[in-house]
N, C-alpha and C. Protein backbone atom coordinates (compact mmCIF):
# COMPACT_ATOMS: atom_id res chain seq x y z
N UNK A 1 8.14 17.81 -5.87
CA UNK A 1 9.05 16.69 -5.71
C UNK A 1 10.05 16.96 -4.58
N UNK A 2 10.16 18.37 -4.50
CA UNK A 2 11.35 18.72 -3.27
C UNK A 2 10.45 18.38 -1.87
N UNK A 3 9.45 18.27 -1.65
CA UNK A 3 8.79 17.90 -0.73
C UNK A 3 8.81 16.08 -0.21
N UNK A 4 8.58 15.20 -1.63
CA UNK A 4 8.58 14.14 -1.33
C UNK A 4 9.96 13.86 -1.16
N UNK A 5 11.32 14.25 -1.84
CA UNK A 5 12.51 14.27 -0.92
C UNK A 5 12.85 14.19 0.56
N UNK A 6 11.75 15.45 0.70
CA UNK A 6 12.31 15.49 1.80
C UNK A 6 11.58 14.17 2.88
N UNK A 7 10.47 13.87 2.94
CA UNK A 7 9.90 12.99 2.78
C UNK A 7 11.05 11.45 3.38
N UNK A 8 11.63 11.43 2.16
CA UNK A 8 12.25 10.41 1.61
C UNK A 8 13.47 10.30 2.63
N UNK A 9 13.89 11.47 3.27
CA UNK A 9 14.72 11.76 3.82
C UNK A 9 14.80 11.27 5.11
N UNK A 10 13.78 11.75 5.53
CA UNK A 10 12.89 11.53 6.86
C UNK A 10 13.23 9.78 7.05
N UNK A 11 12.68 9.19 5.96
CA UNK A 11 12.36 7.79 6.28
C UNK A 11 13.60 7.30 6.39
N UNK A 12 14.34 7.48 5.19
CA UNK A 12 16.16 6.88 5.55
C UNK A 12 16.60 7.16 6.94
N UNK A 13 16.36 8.24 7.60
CA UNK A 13 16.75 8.53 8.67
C UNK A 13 16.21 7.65 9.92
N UNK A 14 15.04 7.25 9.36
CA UNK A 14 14.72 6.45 10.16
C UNK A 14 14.79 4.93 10.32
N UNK A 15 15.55 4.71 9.49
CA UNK A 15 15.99 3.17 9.17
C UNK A 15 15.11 2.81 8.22
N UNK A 16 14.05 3.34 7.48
CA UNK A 16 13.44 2.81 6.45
C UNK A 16 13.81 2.86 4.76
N UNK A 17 13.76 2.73 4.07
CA UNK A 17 14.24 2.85 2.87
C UNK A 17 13.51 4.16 2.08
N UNK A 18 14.82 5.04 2.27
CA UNK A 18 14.07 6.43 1.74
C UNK A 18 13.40 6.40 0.45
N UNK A 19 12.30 6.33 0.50
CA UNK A 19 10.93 6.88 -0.42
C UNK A 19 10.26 7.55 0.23
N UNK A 20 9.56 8.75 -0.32
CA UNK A 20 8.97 9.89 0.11
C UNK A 20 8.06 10.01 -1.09
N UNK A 21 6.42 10.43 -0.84
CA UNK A 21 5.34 10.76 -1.96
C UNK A 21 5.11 11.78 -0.81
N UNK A 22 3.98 12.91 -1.50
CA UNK A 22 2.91 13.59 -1.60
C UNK A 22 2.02 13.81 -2.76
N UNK A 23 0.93 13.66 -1.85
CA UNK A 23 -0.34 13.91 -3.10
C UNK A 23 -1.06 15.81 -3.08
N UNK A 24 -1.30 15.88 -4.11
CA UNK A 24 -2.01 17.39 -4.29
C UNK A 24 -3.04 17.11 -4.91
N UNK A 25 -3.96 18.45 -4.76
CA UNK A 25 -4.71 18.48 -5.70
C UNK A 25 -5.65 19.91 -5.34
N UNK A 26 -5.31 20.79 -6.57
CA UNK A 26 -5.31 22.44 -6.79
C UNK A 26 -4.56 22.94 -6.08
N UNK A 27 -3.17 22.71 -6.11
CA UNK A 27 -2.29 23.64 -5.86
C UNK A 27 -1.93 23.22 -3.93
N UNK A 28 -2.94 22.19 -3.33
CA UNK A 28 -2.78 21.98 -1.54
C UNK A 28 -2.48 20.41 -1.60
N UNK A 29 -1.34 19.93 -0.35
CA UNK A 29 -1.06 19.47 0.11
C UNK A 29 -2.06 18.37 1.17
N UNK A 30 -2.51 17.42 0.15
CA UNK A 30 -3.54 16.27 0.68
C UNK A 30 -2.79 15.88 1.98
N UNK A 31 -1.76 15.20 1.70
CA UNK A 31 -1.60 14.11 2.67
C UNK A 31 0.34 14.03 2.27
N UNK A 32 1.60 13.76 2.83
CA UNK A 32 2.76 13.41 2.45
C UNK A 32 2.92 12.22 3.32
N UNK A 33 3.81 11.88 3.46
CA UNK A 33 4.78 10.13 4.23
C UNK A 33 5.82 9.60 3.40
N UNK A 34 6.53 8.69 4.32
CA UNK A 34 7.79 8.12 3.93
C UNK A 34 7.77 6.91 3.50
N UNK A 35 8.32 6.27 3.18
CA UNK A 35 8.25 3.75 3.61
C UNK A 35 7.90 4.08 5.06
N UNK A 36 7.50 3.34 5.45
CA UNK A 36 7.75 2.65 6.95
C UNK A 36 7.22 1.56 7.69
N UNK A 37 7.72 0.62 6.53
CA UNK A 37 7.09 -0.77 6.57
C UNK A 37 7.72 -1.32 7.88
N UNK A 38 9.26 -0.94 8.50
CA UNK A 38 9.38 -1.38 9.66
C UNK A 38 9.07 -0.88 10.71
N UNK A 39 8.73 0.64 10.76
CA UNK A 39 8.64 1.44 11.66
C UNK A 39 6.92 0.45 12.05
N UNK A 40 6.16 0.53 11.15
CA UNK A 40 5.06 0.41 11.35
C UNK A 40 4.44 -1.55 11.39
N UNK A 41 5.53 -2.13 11.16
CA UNK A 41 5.48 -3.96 10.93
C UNK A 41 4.54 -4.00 9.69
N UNK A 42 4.56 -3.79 9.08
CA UNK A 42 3.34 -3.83 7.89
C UNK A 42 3.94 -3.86 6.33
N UNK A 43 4.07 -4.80 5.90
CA UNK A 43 4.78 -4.74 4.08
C UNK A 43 4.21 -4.15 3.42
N UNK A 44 3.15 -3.43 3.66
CA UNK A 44 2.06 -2.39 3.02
C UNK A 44 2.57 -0.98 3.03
N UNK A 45 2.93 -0.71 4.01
CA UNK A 45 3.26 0.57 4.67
C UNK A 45 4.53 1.14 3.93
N UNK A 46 4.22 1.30 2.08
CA UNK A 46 4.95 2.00 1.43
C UNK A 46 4.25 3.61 1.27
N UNK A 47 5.64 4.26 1.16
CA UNK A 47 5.09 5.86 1.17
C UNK A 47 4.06 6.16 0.54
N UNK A 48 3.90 5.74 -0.52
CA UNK A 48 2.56 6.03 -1.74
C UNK A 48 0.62 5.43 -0.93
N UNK A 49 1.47 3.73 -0.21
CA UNK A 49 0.07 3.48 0.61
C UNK A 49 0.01 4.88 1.75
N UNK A 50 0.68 5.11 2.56
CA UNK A 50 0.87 6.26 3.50
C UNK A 50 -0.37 7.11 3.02
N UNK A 51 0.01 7.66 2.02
CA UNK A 51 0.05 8.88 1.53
C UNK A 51 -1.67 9.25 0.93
N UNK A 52 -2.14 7.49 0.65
CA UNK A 52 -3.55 7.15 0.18
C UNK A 52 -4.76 6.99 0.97
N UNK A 53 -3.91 6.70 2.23
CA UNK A 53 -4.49 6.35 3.04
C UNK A 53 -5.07 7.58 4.26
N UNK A 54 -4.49 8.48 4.41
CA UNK A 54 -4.25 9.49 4.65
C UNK A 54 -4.55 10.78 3.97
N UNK A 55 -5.22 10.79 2.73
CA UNK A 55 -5.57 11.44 1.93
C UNK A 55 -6.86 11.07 2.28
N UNK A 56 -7.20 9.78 1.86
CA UNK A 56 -8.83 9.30 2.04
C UNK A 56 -9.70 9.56 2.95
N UNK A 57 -8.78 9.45 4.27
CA UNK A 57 -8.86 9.75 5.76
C UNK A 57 -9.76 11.07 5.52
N UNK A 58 -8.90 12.25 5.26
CA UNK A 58 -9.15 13.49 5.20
C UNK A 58 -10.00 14.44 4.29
N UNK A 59 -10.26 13.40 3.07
CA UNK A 59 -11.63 14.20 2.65
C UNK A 59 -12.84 13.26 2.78
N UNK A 60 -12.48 12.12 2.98
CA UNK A 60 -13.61 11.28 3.22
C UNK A 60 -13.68 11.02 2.20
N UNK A 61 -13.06 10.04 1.65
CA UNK A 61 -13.30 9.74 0.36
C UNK A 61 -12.16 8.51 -0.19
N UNK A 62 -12.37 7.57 -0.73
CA UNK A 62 -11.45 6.82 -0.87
C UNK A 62 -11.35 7.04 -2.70
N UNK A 63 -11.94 7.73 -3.23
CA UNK A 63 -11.24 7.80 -4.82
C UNK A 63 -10.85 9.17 -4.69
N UNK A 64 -9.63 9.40 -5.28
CA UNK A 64 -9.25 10.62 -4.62
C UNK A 64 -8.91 11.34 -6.17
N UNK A 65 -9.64 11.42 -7.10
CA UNK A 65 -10.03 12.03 -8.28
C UNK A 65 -9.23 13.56 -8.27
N UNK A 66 -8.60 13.87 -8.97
CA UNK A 66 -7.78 15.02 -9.72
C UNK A 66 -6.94 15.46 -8.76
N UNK A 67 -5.96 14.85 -8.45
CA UNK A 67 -4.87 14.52 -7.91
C UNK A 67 -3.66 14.24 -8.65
N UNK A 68 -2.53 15.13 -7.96
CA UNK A 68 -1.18 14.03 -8.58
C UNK A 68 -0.22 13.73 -7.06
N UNK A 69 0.06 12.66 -7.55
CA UNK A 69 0.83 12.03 -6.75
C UNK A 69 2.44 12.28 -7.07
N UNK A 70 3.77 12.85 -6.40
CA UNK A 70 4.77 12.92 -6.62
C UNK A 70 5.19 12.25 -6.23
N UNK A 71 6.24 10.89 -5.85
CA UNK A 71 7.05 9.82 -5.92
C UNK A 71 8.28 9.96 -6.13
N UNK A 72 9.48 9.68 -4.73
CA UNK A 72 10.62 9.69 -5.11
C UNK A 72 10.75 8.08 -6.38
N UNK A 73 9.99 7.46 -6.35
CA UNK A 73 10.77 6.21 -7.20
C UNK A 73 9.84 5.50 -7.48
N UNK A 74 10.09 4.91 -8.65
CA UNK A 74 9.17 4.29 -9.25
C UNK A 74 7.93 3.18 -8.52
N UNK A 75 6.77 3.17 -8.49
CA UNK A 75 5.69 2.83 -8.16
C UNK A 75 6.37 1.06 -8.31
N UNK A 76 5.86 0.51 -7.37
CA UNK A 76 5.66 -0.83 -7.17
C UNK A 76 4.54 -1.67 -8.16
N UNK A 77 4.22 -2.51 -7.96
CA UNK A 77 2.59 -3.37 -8.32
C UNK A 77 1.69 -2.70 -7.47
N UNK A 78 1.95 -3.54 -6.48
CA UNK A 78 0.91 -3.18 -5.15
C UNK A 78 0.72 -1.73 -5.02
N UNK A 79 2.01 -0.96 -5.00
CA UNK A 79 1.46 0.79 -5.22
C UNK A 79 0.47 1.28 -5.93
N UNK A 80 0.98 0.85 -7.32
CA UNK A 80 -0.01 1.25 -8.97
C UNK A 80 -1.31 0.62 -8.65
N UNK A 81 -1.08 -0.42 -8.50
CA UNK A 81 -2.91 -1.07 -7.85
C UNK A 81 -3.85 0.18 -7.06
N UNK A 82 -3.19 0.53 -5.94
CA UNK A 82 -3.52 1.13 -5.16
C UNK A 82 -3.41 2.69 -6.01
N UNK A 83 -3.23 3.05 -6.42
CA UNK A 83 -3.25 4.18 -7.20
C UNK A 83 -4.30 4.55 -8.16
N UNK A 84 -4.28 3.31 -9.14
CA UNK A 84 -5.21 3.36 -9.77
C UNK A 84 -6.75 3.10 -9.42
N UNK A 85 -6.75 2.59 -8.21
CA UNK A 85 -8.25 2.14 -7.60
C UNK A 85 -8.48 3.52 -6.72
N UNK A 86 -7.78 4.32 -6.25
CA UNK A 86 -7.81 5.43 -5.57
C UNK A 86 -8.34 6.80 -7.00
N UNK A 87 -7.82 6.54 -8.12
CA UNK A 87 -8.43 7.35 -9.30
C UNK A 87 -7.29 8.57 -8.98
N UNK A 88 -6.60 8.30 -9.00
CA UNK A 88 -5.14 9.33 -9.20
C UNK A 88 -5.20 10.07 -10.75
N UNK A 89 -5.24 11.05 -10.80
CA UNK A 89 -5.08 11.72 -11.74
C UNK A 89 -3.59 11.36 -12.53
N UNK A 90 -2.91 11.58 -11.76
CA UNK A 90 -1.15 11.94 -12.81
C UNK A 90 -0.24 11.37 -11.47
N UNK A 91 0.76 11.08 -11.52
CA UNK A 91 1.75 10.19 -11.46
C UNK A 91 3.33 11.00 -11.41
N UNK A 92 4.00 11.21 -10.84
CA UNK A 92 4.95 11.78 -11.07
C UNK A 92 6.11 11.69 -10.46
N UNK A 93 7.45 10.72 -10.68
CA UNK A 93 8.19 9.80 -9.89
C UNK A 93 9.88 10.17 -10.35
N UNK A 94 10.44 9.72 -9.31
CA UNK A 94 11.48 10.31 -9.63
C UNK A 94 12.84 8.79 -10.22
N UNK A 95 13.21 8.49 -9.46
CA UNK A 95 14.22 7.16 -9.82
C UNK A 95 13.44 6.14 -10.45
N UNK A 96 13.77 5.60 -11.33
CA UNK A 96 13.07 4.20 -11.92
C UNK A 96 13.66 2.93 -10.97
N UNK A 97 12.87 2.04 -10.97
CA UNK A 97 13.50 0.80 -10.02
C UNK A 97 13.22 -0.26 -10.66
N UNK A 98 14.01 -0.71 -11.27
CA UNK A 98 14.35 -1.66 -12.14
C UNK A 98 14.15 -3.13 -11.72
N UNK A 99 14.26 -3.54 -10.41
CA UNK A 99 14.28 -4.07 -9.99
C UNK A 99 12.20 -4.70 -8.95
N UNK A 100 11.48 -3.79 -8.71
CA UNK A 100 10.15 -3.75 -8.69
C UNK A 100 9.39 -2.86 -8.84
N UNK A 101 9.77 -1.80 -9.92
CA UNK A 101 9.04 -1.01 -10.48
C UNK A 101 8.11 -1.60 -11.50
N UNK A 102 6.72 -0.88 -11.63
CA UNK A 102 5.96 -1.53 -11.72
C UNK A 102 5.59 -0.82 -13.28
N UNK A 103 5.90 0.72 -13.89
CA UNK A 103 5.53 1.45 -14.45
C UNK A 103 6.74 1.07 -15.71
N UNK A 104 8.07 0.85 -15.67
CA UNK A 104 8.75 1.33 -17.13
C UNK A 104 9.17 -0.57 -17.42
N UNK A 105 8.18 -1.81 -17.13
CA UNK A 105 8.00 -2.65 -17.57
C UNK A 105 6.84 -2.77 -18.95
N UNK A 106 6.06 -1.65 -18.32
CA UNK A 106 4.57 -1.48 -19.05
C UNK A 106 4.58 -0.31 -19.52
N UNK A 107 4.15 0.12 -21.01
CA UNK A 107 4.43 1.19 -21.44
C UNK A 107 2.70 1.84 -21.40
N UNK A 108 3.07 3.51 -20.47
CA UNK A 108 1.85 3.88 -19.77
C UNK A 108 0.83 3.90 -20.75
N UNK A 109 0.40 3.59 -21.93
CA UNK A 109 -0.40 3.30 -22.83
C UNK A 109 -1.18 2.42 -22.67
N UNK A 110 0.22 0.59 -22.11
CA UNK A 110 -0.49 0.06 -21.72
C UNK A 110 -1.35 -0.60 -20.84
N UNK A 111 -1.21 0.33 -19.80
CA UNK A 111 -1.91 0.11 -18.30
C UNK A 111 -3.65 0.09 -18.72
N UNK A 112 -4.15 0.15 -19.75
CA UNK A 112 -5.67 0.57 -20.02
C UNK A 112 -6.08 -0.80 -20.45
N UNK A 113 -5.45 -1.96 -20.52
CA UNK A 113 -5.68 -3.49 -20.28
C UNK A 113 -5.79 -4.21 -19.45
N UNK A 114 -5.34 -3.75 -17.98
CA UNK A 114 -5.38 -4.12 -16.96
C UNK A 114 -6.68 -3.09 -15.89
N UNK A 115 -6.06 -1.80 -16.02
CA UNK A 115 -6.98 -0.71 -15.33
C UNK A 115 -8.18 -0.29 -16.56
N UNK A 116 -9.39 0.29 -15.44
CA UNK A 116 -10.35 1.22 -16.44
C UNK A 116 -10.15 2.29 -16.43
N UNK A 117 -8.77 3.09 -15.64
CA UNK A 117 -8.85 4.00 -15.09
C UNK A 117 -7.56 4.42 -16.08
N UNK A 118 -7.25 5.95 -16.56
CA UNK A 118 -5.96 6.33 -17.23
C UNK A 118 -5.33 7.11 -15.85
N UNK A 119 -4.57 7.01 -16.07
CA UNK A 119 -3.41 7.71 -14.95
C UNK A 119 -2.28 8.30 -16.09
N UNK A 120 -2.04 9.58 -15.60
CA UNK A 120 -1.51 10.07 -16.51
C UNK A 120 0.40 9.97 -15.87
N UNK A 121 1.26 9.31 -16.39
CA UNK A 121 2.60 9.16 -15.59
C UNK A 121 3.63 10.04 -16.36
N UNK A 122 4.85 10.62 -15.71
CA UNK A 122 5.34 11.47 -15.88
C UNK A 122 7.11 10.57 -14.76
N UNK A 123 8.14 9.93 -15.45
CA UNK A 123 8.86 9.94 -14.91
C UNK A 123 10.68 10.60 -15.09
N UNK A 124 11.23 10.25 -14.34
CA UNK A 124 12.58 10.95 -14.21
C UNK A 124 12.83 12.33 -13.53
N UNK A 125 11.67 12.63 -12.90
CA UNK A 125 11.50 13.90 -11.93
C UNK A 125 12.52 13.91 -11.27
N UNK A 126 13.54 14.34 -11.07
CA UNK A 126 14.06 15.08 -9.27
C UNK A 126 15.09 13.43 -9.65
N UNK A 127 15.51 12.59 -10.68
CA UNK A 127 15.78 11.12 -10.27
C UNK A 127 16.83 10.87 -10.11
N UNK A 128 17.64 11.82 -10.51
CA UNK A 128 19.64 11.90 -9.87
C UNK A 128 19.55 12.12 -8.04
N UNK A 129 18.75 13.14 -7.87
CA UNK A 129 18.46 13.42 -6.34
C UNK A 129 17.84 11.80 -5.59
N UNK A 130 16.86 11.66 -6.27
CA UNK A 130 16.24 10.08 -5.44
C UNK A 130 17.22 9.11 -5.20
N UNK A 131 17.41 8.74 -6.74
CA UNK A 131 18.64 7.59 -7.03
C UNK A 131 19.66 7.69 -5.97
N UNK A 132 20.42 9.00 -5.38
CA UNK A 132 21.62 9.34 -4.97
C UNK A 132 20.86 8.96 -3.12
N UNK A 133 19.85 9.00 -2.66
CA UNK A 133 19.07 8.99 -1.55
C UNK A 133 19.68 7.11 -1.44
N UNK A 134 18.74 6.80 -2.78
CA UNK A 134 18.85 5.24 -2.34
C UNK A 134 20.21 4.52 -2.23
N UNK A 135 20.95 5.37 -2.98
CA UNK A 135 22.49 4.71 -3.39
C UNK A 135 23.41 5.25 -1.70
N UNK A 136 23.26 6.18 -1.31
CA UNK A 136 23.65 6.34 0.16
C UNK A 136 23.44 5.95 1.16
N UNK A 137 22.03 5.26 1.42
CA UNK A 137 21.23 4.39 2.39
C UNK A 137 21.87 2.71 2.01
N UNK A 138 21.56 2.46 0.98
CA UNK A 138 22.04 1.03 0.74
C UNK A 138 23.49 0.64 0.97
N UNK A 139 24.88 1.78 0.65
CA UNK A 139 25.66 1.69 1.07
C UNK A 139 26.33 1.90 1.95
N UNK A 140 25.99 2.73 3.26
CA UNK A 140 25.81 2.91 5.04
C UNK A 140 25.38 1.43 5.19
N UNK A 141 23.92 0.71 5.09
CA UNK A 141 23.08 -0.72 5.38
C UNK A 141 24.52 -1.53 5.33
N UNK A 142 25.04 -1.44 3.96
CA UNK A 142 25.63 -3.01 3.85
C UNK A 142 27.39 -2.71 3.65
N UNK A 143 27.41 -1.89 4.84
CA UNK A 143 28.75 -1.73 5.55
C UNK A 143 29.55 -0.56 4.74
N UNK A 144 29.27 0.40 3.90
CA UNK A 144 30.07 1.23 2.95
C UNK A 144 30.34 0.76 2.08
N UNK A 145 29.96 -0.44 1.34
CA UNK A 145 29.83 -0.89 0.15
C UNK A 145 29.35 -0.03 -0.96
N UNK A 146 29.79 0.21 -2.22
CA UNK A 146 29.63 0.96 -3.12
C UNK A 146 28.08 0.27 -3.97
N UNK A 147 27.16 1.28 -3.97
CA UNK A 147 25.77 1.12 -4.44
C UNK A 147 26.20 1.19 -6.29
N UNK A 148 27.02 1.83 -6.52
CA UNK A 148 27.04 2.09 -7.91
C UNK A 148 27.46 0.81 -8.55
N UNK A 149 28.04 -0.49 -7.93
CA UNK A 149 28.06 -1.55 -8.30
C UNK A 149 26.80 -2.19 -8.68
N UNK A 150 25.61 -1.73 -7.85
CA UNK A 150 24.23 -2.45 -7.85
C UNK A 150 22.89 -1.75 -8.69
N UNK A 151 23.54 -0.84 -9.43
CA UNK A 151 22.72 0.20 -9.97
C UNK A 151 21.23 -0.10 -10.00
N UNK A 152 20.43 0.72 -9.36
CA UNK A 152 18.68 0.34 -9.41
C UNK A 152 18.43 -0.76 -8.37
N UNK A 153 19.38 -0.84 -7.54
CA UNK A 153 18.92 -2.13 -6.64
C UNK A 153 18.44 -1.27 -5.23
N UNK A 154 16.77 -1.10 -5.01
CA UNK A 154 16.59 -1.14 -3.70
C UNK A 154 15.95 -1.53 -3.20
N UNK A 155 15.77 -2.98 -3.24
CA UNK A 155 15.63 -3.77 -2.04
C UNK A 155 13.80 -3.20 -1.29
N UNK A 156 12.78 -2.54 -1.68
CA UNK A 156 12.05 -1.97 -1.09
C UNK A 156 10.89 -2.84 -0.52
């Protein structure tokens, strides 16, 4: 998770909305990335797509079977879609996002009504560290305005 931080870091820095993933699997470093839906013009171009895409790339393979994925923040729709069609093993995220998180609407039990696939999820990782990423970026954006007014709001 200290990896997808840093990750996460990277992207705030770059005017994108710090989220940071990496994927593993046995102990090596598939593929990492940040957001960079503006860097790149693309509403797709969330860290987790990055990170899938780029994984697939590199073993040749687009189901990317016994894998975990680390996540500064909670998975989107469109992420989890993409996650689960990729055959992600485990899941492992740090801030919940209340706002288009896609995972603590649905209790991970019941994702096996929608998917054929189990994904095993694991959240609140590293999520004072994430949370504190998004709450510093959003309040620099919208002039030094205090984020703790907006709790879980990021805008991604």
């Amino acid at each position: 998770m200290d990896q997808a931080l840093d990750w996460a870091r990277r992207a705030g820095s770059a005017g994108e909305v710090p989220v940071g993933a990496v994927l593993v699997r046995a102990g090596e470093c598939l593929a990492a990335a940040g957001n960079a839906p503006i860097r790149q013009t693309d509403p797709t171009a969330h860290a987790e797509i990055g990170v899938l895409r780029e994984a697939a790339r590199r073993v040749g393979n687009y189901r990317l079977g016994g894998t975990t994925l680390y996540v500064t923040l909670e998975p989107c729709v469109m992420c989890l879609g993409a996650l689960m069609l990729a055959r992600i093993e485990r899941l492992v995220y740090g801030a919940s996002d209340p706002r288009f998180g896609a995972l603590e609407r649905l209790a991970p039990g019941q994702l096996g009504w929608v998917f054929n696939h189990h994904l095993a999820v694991t959240g609140g990782v590293r999520a004072d560290p994430s949370r504190l990423l998004l709450q510093e970026f959003f309040a620099i954006r919208r002039g030094g305005g205090s984020m703790l007014d907006r709790e879980g709001e990021t805008g991604r």
